[in-house]
N, C-alpha and C. Protein backbone atom coordinates (compact mmCIF):
# COMPACT_ATOMS: atom_id res chain seq x y z
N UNK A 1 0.82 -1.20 0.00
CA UNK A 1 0.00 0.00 0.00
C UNK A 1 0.86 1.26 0.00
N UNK A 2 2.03 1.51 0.76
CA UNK A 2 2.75 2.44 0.88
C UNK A 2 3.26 2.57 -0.56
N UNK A 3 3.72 1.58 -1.25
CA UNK A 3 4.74 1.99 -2.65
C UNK A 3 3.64 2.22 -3.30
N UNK A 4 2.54 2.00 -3.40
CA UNK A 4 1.43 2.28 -4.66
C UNK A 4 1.15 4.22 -4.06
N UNK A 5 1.02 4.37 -2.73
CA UNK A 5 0.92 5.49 -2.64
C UNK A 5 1.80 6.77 -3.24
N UNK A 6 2.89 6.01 -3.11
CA UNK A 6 4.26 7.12 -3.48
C UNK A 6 4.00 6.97 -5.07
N UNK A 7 3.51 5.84 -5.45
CA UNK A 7 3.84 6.03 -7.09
C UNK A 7 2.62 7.32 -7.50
N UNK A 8 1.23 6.79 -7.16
CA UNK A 8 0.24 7.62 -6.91
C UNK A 8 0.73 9.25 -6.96
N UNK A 9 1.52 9.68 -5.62
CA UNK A 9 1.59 11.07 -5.23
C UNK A 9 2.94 11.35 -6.34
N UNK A 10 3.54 10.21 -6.67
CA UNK A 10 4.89 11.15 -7.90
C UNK A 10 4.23 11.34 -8.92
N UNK A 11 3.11 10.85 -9.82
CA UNK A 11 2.33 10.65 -10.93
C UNK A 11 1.36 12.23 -10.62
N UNK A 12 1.06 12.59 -9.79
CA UNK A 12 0.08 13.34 -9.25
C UNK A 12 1.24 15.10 -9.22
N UNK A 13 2.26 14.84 -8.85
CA UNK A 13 3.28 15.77 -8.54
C UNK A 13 3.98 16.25 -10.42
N UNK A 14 4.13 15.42 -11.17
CA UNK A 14 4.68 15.65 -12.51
C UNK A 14 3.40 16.08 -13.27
N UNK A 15 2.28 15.93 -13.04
CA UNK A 15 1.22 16.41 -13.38
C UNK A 15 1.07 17.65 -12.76
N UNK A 16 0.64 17.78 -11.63
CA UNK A 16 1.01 19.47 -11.18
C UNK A 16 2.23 20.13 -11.65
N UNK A 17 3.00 19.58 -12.11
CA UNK A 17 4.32 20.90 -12.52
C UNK A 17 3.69 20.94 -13.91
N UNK A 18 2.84 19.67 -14.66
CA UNK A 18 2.86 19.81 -16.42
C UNK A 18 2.25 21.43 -16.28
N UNK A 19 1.28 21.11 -15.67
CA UNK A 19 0.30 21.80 -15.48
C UNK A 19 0.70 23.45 -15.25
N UNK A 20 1.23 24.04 -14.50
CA UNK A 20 1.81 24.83 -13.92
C UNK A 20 3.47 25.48 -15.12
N UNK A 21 3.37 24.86 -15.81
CA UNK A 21 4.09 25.55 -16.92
C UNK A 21 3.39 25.57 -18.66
N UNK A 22 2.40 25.24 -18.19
CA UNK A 22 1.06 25.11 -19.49
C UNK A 22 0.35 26.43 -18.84
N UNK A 23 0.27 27.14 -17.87
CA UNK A 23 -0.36 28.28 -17.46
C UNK A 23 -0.23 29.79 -18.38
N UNK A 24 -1.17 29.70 -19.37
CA UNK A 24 -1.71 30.92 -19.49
C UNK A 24 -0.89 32.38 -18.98
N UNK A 25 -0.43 33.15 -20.05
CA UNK A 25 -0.15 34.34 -19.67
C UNK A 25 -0.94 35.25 -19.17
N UNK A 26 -1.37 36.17 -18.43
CA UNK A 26 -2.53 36.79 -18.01
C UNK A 26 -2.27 38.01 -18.86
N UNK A 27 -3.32 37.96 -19.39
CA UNK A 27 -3.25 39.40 -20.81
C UNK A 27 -4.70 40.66 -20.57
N UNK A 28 -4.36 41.84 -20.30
CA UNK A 28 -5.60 42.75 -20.19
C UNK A 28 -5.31 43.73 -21.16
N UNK A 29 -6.27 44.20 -21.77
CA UNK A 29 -6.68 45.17 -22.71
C UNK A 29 -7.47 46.38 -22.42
N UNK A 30 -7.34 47.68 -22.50
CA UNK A 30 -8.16 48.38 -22.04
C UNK A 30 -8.45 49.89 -22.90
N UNK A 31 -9.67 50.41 -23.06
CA UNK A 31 -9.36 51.42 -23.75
C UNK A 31 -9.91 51.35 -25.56
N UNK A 32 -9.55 52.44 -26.51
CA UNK A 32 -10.14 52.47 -26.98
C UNK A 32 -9.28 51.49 -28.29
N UNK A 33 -9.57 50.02 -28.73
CA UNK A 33 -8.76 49.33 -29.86
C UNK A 33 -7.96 50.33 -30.74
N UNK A 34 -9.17 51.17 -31.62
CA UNK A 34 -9.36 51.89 -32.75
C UNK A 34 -8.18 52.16 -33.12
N UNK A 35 -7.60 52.57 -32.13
CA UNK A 35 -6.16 53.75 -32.25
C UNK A 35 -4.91 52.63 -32.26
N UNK A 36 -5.20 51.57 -31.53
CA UNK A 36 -3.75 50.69 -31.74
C UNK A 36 -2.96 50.74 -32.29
N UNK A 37 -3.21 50.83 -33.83
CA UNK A 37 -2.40 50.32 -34.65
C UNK A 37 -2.20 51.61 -35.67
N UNK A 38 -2.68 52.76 -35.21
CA UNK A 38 -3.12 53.86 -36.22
C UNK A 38 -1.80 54.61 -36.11
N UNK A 39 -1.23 55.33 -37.40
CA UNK A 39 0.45 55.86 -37.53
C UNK A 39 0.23 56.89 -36.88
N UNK A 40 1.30 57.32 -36.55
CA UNK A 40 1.52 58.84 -35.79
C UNK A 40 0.98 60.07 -36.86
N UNK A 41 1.20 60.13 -38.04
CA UNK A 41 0.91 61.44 -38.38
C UNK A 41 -0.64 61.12 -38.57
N UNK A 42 -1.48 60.32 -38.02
CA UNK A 42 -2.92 60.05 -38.47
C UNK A 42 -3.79 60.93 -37.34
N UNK A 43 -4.52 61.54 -37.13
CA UNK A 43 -5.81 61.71 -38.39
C UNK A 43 -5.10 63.04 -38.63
N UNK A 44 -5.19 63.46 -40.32
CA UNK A 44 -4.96 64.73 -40.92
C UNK A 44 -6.01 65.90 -39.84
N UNK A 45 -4.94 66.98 -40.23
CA UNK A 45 -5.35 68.00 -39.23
C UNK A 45 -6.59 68.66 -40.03
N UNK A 46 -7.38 67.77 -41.38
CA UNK A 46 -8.26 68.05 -42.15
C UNK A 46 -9.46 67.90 -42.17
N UNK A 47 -9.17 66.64 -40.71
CA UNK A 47 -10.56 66.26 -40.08
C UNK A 47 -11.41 66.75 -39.20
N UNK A 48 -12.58 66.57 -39.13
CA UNK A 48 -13.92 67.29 -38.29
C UNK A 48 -13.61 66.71 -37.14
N UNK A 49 -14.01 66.88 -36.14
CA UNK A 49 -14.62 66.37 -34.85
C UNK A 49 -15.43 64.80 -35.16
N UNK A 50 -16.89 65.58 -35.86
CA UNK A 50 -17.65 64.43 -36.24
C UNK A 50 -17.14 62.94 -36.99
N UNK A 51 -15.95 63.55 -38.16
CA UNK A 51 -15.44 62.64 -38.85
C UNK A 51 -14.62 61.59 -38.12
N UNK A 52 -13.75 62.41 -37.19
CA UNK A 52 -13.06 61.56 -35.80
C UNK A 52 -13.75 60.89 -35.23
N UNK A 53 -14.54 61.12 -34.43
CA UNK A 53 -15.70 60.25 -33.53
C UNK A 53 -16.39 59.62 -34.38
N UNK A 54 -16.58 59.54 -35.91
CA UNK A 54 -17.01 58.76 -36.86
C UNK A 54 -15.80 57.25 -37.07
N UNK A 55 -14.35 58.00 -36.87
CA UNK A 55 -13.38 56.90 -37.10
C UNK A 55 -13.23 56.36 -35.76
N UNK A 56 -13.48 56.51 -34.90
CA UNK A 56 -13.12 55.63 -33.64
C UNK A 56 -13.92 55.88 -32.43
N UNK A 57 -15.08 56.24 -32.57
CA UNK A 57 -16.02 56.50 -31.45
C UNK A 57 -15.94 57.55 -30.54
N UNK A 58 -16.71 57.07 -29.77
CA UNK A 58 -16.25 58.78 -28.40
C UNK A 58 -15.47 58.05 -27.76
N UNK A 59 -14.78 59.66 -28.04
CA UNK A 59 -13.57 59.55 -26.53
C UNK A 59 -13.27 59.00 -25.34
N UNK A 60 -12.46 58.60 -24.81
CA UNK A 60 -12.33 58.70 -23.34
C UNK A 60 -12.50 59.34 -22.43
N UNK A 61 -12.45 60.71 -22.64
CA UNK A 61 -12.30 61.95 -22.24
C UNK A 61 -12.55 63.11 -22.67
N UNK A 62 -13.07 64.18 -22.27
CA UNK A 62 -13.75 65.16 -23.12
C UNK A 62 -13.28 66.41 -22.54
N UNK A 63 -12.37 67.44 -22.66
CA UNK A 63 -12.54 68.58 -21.58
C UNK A 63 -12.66 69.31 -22.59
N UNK A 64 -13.58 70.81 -21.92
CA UNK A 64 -13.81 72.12 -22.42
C UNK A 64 -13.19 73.07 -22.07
N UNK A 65 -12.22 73.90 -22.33
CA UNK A 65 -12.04 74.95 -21.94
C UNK A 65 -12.06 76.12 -22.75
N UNK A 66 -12.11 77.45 -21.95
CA UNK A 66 -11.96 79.08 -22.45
C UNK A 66 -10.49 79.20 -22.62
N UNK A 67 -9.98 79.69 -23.30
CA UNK A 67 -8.37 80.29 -23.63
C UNK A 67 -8.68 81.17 -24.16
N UNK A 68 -8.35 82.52 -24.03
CA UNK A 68 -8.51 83.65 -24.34
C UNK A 68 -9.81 84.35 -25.43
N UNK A 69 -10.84 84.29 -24.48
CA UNK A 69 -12.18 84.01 -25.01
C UNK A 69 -12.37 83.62 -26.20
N UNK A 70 -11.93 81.75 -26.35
CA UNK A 70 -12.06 80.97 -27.58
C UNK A 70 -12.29 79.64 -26.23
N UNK A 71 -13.56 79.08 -26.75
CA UNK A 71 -13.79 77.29 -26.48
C UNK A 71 -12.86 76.63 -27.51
N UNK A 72 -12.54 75.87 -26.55
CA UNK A 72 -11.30 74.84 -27.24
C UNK A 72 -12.28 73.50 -26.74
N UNK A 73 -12.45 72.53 -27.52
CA UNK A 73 -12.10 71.30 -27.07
C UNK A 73 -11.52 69.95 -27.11
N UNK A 74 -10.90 69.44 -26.38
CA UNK A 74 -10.09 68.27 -26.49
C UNK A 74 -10.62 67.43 -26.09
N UNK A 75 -10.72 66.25 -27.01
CA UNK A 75 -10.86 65.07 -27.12
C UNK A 75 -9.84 64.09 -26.58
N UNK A 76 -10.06 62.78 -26.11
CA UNK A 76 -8.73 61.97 -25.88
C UNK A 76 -9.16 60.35 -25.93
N UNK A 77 -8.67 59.91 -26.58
CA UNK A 77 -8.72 58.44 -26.92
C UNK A 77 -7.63 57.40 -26.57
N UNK A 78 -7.68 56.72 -25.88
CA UNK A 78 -6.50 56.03 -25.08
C UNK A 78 -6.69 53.86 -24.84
N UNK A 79 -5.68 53.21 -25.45
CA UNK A 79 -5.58 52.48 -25.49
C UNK A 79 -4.21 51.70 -24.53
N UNK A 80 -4.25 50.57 -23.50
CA UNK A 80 -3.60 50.14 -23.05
C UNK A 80 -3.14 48.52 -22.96
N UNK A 81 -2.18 47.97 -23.10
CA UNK A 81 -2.16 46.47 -23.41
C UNK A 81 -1.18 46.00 -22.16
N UNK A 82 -1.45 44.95 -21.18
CA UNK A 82 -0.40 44.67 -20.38
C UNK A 82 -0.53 43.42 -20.19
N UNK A 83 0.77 42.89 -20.16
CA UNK A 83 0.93 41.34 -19.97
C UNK A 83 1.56 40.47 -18.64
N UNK A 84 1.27 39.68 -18.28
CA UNK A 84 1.53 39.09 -17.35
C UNK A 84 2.74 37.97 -17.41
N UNK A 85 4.08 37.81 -17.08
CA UNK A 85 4.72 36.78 -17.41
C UNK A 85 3.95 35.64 -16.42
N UNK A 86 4.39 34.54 -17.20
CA UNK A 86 3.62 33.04 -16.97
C UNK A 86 4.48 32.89 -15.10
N UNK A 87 5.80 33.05 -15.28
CA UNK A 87 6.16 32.58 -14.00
C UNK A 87 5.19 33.47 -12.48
N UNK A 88 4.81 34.71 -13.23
CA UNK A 88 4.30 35.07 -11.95
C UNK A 88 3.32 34.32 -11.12
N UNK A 89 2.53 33.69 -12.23
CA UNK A 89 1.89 32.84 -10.80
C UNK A 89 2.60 31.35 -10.08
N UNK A 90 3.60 31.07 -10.79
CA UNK A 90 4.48 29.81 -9.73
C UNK A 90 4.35 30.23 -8.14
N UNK A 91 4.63 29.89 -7.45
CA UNK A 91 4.49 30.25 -6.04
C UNK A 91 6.09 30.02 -6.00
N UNK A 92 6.70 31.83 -5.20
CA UNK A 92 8.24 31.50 -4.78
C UNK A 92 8.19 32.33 -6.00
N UNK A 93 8.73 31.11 -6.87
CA UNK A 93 9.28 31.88 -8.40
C UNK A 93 8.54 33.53 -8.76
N UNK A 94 6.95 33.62 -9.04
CA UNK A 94 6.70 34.15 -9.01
C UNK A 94 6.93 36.12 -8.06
N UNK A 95 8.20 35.80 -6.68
CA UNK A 95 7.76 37.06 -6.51
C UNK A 95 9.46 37.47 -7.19
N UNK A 96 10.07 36.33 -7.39
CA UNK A 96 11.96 37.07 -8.26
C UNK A 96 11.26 37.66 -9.35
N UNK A 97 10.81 36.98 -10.33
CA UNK A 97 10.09 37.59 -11.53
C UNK A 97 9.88 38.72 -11.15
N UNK A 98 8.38 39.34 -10.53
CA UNK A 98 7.81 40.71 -9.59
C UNK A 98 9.02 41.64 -9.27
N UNK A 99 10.19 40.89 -8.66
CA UNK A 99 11.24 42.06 -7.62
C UNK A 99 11.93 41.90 -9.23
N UNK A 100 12.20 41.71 -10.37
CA UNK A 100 13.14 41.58 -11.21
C UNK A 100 12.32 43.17 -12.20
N UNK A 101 11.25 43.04 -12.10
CA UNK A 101 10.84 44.42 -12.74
C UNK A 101 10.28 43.63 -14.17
N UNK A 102 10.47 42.17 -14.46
CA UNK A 102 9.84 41.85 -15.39
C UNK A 102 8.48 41.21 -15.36
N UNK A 103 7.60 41.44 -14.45
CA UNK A 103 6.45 40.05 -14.22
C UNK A 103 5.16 41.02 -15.40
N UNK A 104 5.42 42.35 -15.55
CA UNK A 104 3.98 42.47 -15.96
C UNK A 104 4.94 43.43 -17.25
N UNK A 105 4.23 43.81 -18.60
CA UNK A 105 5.24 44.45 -19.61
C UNK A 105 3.55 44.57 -20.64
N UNK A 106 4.25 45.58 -21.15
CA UNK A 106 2.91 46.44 -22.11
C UNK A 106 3.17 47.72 -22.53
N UNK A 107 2.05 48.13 -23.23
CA UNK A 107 2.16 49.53 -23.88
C UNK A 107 0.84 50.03 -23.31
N UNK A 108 1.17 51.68 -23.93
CA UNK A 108 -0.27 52.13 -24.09
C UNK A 108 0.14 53.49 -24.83
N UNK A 109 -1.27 54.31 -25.21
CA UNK A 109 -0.95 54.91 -26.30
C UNK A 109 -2.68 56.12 -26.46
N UNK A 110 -2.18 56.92 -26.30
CA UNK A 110 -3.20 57.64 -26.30
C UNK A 110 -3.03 59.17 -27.41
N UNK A 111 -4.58 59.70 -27.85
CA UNK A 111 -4.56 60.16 -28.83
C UNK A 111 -5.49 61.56 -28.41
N UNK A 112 -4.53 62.69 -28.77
CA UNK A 112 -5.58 64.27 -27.86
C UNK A 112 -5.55 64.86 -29.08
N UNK A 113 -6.70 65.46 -29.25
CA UNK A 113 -7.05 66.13 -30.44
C UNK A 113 -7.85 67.35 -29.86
N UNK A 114 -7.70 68.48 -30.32
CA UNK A 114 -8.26 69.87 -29.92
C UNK A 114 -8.82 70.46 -31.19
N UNK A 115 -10.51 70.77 -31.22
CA UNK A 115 -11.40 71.29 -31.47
C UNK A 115 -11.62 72.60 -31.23
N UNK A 116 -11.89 73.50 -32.74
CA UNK A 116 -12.48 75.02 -32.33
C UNK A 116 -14.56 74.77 -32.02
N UNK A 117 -14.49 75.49 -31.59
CA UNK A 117 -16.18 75.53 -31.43
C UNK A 117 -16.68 74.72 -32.91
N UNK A 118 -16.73 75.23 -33.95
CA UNK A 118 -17.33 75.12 -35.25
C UNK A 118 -16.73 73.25 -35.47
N UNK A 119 -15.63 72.49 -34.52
CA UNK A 119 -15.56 71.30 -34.98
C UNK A 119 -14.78 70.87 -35.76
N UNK A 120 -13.28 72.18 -36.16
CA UNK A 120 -12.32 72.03 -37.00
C UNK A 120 -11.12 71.57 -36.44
N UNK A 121 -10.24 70.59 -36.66
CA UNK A 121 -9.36 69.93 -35.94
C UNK A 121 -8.37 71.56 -34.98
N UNK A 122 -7.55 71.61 -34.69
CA UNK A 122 -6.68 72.53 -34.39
C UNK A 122 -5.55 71.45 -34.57
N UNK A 123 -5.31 71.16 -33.17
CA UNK A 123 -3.94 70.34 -33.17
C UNK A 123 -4.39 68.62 -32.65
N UNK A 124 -3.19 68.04 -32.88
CA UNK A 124 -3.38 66.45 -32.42
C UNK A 124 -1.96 66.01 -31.74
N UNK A 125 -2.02 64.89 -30.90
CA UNK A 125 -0.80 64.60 -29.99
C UNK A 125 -1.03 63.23 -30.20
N UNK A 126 -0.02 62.57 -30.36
CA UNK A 126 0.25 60.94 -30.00
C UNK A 126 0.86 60.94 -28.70
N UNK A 127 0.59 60.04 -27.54
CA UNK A 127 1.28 60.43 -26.66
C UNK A 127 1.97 58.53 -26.24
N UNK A 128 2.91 58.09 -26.11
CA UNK A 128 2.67 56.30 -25.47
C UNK A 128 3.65 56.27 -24.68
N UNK A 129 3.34 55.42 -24.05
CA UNK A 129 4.47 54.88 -23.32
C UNK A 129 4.21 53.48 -22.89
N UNK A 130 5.33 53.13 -21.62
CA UNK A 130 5.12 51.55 -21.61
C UNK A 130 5.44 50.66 -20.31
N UNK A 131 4.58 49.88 -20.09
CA UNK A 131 4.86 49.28 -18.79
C UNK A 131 5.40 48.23 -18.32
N UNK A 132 6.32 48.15 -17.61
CA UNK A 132 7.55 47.48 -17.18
C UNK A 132 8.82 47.50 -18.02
N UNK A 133 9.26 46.69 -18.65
CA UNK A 133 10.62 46.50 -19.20
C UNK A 133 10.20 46.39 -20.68
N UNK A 134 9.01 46.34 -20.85
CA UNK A 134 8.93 46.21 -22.25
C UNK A 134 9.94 47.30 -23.99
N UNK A 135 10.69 46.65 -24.46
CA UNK A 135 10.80 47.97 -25.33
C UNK A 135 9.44 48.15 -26.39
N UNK A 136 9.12 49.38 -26.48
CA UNK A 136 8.21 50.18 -27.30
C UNK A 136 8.32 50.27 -28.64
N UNK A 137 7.97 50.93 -29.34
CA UNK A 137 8.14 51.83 -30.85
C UNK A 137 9.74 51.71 -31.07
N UNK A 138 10.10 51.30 -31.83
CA UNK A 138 11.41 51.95 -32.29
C UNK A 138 11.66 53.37 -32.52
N UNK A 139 12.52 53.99 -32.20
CA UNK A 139 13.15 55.37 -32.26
C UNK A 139 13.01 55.30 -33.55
N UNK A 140 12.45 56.63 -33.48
CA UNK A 140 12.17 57.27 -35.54
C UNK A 140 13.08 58.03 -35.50
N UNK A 141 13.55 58.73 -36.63
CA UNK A 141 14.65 59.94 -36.89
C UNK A 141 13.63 61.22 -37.39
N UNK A 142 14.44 62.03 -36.37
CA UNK A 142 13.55 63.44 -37.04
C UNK A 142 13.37 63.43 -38.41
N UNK A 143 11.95 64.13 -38.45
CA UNK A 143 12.04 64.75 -39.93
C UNK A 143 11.78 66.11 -40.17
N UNK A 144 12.59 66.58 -41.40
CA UNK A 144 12.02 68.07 -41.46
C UNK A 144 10.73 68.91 -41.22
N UNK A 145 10.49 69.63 -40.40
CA UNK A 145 9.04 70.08 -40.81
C UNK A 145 8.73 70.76 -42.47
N UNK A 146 7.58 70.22 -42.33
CA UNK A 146 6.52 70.83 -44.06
C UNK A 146 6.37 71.83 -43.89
N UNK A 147 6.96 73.08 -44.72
CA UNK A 147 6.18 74.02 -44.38
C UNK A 147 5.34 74.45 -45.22
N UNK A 148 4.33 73.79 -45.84
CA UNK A 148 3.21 73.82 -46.25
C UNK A 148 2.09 73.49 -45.11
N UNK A 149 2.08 72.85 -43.92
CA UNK A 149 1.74 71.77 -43.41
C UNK A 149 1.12 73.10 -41.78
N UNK A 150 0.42 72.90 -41.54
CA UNK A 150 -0.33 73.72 -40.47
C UNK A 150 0.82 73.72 -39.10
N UNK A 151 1.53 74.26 -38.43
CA UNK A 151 1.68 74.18 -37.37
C UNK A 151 0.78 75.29 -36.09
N UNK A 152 0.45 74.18 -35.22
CA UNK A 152 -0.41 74.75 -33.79
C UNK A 152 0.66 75.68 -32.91
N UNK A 153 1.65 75.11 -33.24
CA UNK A 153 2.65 75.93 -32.14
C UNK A 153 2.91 77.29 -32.45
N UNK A 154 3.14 77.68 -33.80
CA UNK A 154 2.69 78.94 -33.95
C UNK A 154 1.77 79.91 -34.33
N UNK A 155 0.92 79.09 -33.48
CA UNK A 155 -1.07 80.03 -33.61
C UNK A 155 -0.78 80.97 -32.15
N UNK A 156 -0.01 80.31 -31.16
CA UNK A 156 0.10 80.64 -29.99
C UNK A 156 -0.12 79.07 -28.82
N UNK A 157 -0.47 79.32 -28.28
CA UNK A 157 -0.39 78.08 -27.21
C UNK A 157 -2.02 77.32 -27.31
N UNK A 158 -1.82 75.97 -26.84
CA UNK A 158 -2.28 74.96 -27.47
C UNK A 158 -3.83 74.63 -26.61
């Protein structure tokens, strides 16, 4: 009875480890998809309000303000992705992972767009960044500014 037990609990033990490295990464998503994958110089500064919230819904966020008796408003659309490494849930293993700065890694990426009253783009911002150790975007190389091309920065402040 004793050796059938031990074979029992070793059969039972290689099955809990299969198991326990077959575990699921824990993956959360949050925010608005739309924008994920959308390039930095997107949406042209040619677009409406309506046409925007036509390409990716309402906002996240909505503020109104007065700037020198002109309504401005900004829009903001924000997407976040974060991942869970598998070891974090081992027990033990799981808290080196945690103290190592690698257990959780992701992006996120959000999109502010400023509106005159009448609904005409003004300016737009890509803004991302990223959580834990993950690397991001690859480094782009400046490019010249267009000067055909609208700049907000010299209308006055934003």
């Amino acid at each position: 009875m004793g050796i059938a037990c031990r074979t029992i609990h070793f059969h039972l033990s290689k099955v809990c480890f299969a198991l326990l490295l077959l575990l699921p990464t824990g993956c959360a998503t949050y925010g608005d998809e739309s924008i994920k994958d959308r390039p930095a110089d997107w949406p042209p500064l040619t677009m409406t309000r309506d046409q925007l919230i036509g390409a990716l819904g309402q906002p996240r966020l909505r503020t109104v303000a007065v700037e020198n008796g002109q309504t401005k408003e900004t829009y903001i659309w924000s997407y976040t992705e974060a991942e869970a490494h598998p070891a974090l849930f081992v027990p033990v293993v799981g808290l080196f992972v945690a103290a190592s700065g690698n257990g959780v890694s992701g992006e996120s990426r959000a999109l502010t767009a400023v509106f005159s009253p009448d609904g005409k783009m003004i300016s737009r911002a890509w803004s991302q960044g990223r959580i834990g150790n993950r690397e991001i975007y690859p480094q782009s190389t400046p490019q010249a500014p267009d000067p055909n091309r609208y700049d907000p920065t010299t209308a006055g402040s934003q």
